[in-house]
Every structure is written in C-alpha cells, then in structure tokens.
PDB file of N, CA and C in Angstrom:
ATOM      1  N   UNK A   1     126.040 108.179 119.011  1.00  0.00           N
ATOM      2  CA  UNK A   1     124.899 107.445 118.512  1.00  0.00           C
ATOM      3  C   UNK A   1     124.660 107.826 117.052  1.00  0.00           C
ATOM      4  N   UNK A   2     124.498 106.860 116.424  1.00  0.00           N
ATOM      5  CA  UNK A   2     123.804 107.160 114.502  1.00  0.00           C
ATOM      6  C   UNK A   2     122.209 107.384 114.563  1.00  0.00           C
ATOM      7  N   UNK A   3     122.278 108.521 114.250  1.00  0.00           N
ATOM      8  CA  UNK A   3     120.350 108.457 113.788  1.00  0.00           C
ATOM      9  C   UNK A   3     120.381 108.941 112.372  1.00  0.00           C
ATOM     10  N   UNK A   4     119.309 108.154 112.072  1.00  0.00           N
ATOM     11  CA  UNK A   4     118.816 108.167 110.538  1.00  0.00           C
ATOM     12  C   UNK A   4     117.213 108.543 110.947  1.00  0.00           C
ATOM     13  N   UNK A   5     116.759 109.801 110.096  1.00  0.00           N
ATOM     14  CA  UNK A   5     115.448 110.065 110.658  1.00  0.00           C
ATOM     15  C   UNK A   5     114.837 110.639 108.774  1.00  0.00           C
ATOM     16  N   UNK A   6     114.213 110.255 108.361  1.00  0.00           N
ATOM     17  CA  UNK A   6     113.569 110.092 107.252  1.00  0.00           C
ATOM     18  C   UNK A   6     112.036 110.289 106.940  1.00  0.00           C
ATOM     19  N   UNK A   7     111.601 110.580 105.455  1.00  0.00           N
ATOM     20  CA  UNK A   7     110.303 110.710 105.421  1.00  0.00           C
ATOM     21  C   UNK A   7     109.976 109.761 104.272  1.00  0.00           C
ATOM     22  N   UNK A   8     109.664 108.737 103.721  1.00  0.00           N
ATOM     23  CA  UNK A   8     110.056 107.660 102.829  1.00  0.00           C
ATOM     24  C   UNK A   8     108.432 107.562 102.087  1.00  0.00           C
ATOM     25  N   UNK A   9     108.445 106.894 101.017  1.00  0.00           N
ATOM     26  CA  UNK A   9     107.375 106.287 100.210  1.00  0.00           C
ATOM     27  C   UNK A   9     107.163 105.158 101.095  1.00  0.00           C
ATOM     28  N   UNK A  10     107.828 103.914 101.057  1.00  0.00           N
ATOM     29  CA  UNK A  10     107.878 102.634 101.097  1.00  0.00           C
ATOM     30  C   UNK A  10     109.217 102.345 102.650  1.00  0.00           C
ATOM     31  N   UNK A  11     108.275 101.782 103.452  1.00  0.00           N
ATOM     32  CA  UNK A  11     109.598 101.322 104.962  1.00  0.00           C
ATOM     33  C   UNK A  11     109.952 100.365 104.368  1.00  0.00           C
ATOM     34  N   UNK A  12     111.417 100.020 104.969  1.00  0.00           N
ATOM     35  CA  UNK A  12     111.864  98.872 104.152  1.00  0.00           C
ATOM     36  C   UNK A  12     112.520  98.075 105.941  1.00  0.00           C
ATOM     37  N   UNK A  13     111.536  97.063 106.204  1.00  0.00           N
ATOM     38  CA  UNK A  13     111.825  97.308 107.486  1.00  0.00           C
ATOM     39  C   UNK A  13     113.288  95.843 107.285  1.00  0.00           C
ATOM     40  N   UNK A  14     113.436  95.291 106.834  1.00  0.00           N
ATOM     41  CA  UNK A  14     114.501  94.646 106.749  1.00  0.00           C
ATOM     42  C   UNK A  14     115.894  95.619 106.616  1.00  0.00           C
ATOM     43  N   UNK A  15     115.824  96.779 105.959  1.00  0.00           N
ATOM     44  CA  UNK A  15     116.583  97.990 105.716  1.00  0.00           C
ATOM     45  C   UNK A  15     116.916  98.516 106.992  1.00  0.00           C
ATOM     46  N   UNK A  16     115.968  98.691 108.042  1.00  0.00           N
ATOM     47  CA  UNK A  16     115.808  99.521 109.242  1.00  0.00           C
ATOM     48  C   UNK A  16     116.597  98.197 110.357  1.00  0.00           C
ATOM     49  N   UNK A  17     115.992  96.712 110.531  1.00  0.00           N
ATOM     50  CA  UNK A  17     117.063  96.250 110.797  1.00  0.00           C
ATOM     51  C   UNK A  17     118.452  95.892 110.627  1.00  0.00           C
ATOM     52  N   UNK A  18     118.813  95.656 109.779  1.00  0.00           N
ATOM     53  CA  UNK A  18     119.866  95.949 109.551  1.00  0.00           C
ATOM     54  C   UNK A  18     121.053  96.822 109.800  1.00  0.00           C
ATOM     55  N   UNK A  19     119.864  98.515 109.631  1.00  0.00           N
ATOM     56  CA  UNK A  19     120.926  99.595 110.220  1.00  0.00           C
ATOM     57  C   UNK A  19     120.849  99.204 111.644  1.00  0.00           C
ATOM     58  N   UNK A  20     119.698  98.786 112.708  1.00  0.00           N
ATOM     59  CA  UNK A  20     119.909  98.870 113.970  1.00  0.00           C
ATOM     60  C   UNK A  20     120.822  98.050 114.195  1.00  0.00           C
ATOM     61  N   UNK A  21     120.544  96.840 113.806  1.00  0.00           N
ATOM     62  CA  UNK A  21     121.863  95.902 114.348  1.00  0.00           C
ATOM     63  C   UNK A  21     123.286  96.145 114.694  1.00  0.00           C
ATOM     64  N   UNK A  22     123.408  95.757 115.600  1.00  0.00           N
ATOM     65  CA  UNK A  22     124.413  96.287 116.270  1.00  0.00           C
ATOM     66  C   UNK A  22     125.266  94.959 117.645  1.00  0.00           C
ATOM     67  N   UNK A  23     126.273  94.648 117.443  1.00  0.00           N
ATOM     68  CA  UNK A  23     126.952  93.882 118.601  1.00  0.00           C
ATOM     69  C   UNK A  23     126.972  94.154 119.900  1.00  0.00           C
ATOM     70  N   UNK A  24     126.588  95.847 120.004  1.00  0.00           N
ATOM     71  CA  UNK A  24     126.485  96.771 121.198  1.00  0.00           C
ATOM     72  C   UNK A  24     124.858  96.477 122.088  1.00  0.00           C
ATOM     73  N   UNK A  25     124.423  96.175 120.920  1.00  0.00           N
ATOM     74  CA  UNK A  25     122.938  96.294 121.460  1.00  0.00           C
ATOM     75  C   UNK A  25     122.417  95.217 121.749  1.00  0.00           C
ATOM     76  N   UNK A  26     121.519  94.665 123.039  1.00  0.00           N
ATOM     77  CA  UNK A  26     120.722  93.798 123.583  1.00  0.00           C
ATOM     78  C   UNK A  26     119.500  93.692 122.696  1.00  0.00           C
ATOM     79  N   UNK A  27     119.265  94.740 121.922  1.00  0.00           N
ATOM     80  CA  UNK A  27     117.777  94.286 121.749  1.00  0.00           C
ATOM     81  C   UNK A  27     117.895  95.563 120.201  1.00  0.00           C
ATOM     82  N   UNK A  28     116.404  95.009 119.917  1.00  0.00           N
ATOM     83  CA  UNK A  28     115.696  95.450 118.351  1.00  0.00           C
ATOM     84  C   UNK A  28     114.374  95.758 118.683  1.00  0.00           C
ATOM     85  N   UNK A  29     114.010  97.124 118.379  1.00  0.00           N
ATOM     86  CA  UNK A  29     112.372  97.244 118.365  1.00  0.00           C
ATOM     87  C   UNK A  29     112.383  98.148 117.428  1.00  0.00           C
ATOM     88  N   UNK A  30     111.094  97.647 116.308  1.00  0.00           N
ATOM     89  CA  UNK A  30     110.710  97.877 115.253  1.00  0.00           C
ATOM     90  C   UNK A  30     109.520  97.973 115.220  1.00  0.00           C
ATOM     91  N   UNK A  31     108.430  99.558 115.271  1.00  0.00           N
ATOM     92  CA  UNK A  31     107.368  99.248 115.011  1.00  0.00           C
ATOM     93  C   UNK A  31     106.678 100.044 113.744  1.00  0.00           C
ATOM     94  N   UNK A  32     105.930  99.004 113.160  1.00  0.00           N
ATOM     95  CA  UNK A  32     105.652  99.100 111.917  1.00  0.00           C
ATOM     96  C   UNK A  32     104.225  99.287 111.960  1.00  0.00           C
ATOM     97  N   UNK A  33     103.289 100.470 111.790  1.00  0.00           N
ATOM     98  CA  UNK A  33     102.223 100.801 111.512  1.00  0.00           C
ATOM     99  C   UNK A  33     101.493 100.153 110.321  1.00  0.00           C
ATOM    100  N   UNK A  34      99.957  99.413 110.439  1.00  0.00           N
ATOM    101  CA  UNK A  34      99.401  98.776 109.695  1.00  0.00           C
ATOM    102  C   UNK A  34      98.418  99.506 109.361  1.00  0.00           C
ATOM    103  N   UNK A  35      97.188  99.624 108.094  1.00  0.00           N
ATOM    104  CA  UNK A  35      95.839  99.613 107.739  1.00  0.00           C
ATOM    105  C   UNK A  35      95.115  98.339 107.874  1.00  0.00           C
ATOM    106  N   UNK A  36      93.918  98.643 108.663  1.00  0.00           N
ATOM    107  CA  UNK A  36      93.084  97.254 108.424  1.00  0.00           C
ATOM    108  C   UNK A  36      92.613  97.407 107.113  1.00  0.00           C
ATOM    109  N   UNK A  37      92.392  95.902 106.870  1.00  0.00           N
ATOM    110  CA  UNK A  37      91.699  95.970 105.764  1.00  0.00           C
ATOM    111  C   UNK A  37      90.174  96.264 105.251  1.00  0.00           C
ATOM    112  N   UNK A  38      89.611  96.144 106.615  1.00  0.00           N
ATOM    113  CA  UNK A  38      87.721  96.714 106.628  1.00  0.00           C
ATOM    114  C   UNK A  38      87.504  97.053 108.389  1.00  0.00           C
ATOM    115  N   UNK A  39      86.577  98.424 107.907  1.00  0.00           N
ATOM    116  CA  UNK A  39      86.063  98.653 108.938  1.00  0.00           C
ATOM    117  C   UNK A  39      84.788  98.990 108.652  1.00  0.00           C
ATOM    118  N   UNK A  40      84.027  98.526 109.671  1.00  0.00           N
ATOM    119  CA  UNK A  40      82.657  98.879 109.473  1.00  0.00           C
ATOM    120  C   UNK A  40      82.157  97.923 107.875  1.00  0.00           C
ATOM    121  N   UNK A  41      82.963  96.709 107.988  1.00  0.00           N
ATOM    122  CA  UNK A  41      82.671  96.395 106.408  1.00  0.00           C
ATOM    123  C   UNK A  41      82.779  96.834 105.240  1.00  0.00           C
ATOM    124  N   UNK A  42      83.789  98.075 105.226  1.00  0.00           N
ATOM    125  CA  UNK A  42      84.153  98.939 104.079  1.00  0.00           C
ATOM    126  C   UNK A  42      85.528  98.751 103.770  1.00  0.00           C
ATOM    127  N   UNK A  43      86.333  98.753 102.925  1.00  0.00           N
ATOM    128  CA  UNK A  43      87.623  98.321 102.394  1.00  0.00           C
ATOM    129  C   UNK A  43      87.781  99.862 102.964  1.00  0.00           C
ATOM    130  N   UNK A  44      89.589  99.465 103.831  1.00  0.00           N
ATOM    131  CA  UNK A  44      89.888 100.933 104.051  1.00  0.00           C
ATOM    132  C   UNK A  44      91.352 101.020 102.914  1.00  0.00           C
ATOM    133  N   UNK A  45      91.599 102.464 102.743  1.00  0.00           N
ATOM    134  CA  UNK A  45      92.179 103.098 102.049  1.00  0.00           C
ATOM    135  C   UNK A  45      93.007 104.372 102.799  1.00  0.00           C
ATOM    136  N   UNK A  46      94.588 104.849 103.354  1.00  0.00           N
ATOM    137  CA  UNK A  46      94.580 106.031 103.683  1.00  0.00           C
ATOM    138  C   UNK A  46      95.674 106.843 102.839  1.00  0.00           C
ATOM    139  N   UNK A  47      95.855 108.040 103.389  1.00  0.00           N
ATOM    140  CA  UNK A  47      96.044 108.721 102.081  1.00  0.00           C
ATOM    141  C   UNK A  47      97.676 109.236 103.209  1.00  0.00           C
ATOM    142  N   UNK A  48      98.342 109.031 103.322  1.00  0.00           N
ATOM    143  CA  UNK A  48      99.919 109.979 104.478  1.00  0.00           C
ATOM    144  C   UNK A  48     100.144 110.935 103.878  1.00  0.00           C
ATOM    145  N   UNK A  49     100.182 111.989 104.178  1.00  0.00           N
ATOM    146  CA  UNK A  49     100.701 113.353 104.281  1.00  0.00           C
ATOM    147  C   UNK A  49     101.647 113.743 105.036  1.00  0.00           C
ATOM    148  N   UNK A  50     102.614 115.054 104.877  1.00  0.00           N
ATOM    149  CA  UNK A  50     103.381 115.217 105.867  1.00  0.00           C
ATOM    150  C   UNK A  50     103.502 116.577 105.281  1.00  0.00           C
ATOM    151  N   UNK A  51     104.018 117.968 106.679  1.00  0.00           N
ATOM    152  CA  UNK A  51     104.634 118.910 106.143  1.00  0.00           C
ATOM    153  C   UNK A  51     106.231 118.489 106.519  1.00  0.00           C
ATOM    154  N   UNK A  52     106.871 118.243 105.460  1.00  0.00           N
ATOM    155  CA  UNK A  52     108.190 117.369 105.884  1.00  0.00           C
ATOM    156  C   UNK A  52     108.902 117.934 106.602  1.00  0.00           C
ATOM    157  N   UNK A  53     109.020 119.496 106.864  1.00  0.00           N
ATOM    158  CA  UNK A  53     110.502 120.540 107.821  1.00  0.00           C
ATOM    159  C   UNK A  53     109.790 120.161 108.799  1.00  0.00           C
ATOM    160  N   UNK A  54     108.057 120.066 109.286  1.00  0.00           N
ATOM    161  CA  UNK A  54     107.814 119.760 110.271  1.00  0.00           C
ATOM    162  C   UNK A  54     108.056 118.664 111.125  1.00  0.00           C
ATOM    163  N   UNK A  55     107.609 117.633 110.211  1.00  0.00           N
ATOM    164  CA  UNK A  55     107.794 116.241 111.058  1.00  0.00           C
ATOM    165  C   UNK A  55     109.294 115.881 111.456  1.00  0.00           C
ATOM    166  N   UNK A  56     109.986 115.987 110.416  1.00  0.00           N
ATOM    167  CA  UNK A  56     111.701 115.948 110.629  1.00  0.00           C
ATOM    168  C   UNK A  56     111.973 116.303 111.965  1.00  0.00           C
ATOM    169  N   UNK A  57     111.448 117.679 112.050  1.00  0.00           N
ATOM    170  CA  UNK A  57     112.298 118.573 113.140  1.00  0.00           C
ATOM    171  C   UNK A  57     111.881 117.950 114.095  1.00  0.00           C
ATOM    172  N   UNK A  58     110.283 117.027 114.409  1.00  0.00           N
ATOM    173  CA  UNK A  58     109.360 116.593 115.433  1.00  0.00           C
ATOM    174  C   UNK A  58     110.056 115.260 115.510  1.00  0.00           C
ATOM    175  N   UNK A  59     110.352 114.709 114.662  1.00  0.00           N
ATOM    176  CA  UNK A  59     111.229 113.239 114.553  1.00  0.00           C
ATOM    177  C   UNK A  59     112.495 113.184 115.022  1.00  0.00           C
ATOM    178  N   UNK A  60     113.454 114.725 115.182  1.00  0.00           N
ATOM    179  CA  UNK A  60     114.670 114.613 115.926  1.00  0.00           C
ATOM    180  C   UNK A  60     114.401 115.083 117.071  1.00  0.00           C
ATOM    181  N   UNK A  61     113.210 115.544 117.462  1.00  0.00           N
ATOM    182  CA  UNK A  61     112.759 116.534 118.923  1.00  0.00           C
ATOM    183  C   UNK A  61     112.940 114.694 119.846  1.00  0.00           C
ATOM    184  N   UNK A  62     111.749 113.833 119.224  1.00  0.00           N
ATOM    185  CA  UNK A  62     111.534 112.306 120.017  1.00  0.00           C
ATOM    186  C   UNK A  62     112.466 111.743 120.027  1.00  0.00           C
ATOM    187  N   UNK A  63     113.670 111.697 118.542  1.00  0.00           N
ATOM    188  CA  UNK A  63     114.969 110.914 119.039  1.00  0.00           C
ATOM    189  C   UNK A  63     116.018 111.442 120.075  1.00  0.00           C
ATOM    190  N   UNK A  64     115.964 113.196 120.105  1.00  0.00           N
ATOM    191  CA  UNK A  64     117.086 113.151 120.911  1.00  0.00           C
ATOM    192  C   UNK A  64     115.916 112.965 122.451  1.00  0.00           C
ATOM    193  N   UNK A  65     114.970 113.419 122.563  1.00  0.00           N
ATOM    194  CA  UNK A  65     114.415 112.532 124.239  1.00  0.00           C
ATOM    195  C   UNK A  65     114.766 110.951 124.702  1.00  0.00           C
ATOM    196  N   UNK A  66     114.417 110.100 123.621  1.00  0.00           N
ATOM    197  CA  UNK A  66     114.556 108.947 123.233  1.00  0.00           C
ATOM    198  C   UNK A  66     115.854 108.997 123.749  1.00  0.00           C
ATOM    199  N   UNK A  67     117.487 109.619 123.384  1.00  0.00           N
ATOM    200  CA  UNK A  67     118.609 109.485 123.513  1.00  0.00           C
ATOM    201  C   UNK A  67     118.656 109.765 125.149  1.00  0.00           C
ATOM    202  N   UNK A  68     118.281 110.818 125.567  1.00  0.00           N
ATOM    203  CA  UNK A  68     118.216 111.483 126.571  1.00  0.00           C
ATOM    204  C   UNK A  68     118.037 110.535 127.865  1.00  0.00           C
ATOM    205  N   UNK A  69     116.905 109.458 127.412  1.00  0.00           N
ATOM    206  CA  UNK A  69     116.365 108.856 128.347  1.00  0.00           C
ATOM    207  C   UNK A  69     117.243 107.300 128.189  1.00  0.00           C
ATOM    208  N   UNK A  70     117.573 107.174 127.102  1.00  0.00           N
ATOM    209  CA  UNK A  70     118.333 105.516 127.080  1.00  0.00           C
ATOM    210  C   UNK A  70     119.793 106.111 126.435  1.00  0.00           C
ATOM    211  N   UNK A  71     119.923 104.489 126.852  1.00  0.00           N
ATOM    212  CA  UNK A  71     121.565 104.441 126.037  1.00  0.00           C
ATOM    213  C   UNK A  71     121.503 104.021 124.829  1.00  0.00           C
ATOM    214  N   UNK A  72     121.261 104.887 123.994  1.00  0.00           N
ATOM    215  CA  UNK A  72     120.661 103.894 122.369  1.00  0.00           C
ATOM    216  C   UNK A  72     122.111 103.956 121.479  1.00  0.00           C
ATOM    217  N   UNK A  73     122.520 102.756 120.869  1.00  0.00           N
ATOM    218  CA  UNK A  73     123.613 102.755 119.954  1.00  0.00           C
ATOM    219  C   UNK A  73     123.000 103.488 118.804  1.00  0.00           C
ATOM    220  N   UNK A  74     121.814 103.159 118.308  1.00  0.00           N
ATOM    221  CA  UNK A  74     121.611 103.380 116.671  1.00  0.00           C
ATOM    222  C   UNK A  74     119.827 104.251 117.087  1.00  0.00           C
ATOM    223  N   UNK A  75     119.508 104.883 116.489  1.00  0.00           N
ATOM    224  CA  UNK A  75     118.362 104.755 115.892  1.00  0.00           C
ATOM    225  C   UNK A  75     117.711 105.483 114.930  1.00  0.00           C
ATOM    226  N   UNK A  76     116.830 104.841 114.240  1.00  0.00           N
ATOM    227  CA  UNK A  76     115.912 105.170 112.800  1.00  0.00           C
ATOM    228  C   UNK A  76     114.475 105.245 113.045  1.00  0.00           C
ATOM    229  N   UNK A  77     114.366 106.675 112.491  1.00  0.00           N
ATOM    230  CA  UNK A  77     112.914 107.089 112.714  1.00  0.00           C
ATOM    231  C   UNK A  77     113.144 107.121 110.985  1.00  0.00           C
ATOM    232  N   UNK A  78     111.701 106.342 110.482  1.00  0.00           N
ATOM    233  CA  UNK A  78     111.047 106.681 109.085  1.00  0.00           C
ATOM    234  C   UNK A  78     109.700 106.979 108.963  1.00  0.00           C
ATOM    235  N   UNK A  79     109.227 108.005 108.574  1.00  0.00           N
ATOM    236  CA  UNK A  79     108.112 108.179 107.942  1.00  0.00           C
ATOM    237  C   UNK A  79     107.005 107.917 106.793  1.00  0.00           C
ATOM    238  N   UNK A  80     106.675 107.042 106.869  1.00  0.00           N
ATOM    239  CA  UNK A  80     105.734 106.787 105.385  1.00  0.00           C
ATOM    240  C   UNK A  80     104.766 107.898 105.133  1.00  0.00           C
ATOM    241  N   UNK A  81     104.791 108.239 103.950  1.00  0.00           N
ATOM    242  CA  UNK A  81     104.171 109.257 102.881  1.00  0.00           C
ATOM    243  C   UNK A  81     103.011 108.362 101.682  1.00  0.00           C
ATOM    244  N   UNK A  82     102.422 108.763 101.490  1.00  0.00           N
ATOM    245  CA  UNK A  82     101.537 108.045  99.984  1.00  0.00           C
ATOM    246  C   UNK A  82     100.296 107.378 100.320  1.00  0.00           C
ATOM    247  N   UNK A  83      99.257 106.714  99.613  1.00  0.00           N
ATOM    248  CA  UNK A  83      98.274 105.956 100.017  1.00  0.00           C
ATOM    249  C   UNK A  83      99.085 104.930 100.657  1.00  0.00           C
ATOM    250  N   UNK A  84      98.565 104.179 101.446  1.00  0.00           N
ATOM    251  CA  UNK A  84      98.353 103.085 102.336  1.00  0.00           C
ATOM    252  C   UNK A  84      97.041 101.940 102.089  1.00  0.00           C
ATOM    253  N   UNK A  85      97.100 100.793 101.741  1.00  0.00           N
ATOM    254  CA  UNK A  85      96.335  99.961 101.994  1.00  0.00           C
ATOM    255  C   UNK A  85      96.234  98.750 102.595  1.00  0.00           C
ATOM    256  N   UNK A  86      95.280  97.653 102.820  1.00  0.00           N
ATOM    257  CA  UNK A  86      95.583  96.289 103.255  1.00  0.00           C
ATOM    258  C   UNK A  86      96.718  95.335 102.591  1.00  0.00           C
ATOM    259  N   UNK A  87      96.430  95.761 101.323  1.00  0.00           N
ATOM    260  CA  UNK A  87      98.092  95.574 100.422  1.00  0.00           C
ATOM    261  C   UNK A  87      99.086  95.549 100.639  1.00  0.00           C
ATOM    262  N   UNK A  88      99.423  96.965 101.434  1.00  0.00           N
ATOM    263  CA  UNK A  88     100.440  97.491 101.564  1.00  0.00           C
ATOM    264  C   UNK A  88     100.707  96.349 102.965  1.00  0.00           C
ATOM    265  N   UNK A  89      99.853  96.335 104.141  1.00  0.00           N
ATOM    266  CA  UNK A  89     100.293  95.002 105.459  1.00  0.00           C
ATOM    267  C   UNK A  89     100.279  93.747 104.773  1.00  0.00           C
ATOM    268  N   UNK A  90      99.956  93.407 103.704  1.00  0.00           N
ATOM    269  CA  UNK A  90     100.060  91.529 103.512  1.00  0.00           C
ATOM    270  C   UNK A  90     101.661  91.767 102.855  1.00  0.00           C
ATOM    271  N   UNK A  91     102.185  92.786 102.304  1.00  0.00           N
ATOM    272  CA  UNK A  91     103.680  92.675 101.904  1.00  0.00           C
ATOM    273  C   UNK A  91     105.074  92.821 102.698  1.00  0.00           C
ATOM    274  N   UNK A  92     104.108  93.153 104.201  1.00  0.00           N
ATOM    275  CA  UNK A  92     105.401  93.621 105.212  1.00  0.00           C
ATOM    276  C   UNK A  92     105.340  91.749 105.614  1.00  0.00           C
ATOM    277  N   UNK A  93     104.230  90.619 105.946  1.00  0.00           N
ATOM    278  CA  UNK A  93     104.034  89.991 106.395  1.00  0.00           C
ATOM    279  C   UNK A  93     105.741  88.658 105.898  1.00  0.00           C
ATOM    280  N   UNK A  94     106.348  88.984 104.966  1.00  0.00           N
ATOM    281  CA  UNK A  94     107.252  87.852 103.955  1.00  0.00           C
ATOM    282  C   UNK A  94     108.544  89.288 105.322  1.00  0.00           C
ATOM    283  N   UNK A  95     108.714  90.386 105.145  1.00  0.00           N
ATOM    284  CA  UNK A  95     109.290  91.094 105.697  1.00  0.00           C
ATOM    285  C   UNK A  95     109.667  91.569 106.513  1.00  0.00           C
ATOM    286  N   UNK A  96     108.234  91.037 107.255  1.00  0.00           N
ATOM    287  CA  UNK A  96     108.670  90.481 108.939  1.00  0.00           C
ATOM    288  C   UNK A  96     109.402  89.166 109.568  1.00  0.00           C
ATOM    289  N   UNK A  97     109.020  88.802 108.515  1.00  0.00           N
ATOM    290  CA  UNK A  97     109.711  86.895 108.907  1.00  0.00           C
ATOM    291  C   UNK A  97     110.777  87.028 108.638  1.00  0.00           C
ATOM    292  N   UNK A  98     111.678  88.071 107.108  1.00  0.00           N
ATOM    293  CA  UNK A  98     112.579  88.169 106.942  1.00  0.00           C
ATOM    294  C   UNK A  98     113.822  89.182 107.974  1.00  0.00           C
ATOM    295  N   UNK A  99     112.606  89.679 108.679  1.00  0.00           N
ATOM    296  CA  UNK A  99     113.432  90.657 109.413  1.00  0.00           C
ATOM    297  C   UNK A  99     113.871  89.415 110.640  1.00  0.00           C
ATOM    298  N   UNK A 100     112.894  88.790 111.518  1.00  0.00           N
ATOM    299  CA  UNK A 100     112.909  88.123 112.674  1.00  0.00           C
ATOM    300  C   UNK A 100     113.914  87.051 112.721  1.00  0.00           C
ATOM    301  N   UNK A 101     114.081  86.021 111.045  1.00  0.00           N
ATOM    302  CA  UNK A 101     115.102  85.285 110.672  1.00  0.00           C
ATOM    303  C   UNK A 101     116.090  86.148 111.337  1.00  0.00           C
ATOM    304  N   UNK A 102     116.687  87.473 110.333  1.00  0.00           N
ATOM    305  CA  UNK A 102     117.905  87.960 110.156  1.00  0.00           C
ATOM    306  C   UNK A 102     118.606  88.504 111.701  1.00  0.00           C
ATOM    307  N   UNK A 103     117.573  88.785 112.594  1.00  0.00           N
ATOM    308  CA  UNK A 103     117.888  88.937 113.889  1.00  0.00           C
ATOM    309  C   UNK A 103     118.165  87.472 115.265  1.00  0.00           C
ATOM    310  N   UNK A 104     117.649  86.321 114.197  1.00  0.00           N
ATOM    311  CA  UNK A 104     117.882  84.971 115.250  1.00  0.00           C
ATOM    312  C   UNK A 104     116.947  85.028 116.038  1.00  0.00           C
ATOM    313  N   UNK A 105     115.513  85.373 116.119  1.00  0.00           N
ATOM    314  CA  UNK A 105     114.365  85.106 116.506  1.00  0.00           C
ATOM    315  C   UNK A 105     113.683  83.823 116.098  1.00  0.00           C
TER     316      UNK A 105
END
C-alpha cells in the first residue's frame, strides 16, 4: 500500500484524488473539513496548529489501523496548518466539482 501522510498549508484536494486513484480501487473518499462562515452571527475565523512529530506519528498510528482493518490500495492523510476561513470553503467549492468530474461522478 502507498501512504502519503502530511502536514500542509493549503489541501489540494484534486492533488489527493488523483494520488488515490487507482484501477484497483472501487471507490474514493475524501473528506475535507470546512469553517462556517457565522456563528452566533459573528464571522468565524480559525487559527490550525499542530505539534507536527506529534500528529504525523498520530496520522500513521490511524493509517496503519485503517490498513489493518481494510484492503486499502493508496492512502493520504493531510493536515492543514494556518488560519482558516469561509474563504478558504467557497475555494474548495470549483475543487470539488473538479475533483467529482475527474473521478466520473
């Protein structure tokens, strides 16, 4: 199995399909964490942090269970780092369509 397990600025989820794709594989799941844009009527804003040796090591602990438990050809764990805003979900929205095209959805 290929794993790619990462701590990134920016997901590039057209990037992430791509690596999954695979002739081997039945299926694609991609999930992509959003910010709303108001809560409580307040524009939200968040800030990602990571201690990176930590999460890594915590990110290959879930892929090899993940392996353990399925037959996975590929998989990619990424981490986003940096502020986060509603911004940041209206730009995955062109990137989801581009992902769903590229898979024949």
């Amino acid at each position: 199995m290929r794993k790619v397990i990462e701590i990134v600025d920016v997901i590039d989820t057209a990037l992430v399909s791509g690596e999954l794709n695979d002739v081997k594989s039945g299926e694609i799941c991609v999930f992509v964490g959003a910010v709303r844009e108001f809560i409580n009527n307040e524009e939200v804003a968040l800030k990602f942090e990571t201690c990176k040796s930590m999460a890594l090591k915590e990110m290959e602990k879930i892929a090899d269970i993940a392996m353990q438990k399925s037959s996975l050809n590929k998989e990619v764990k990424r981490h986003a780092v940096g502020e986060k805003g509603f911004e940041t979900q209206e730009k995955y929205k062109d990137v989801f369509n581009n992902l769903m095209t590229s898979i024949g959805r």
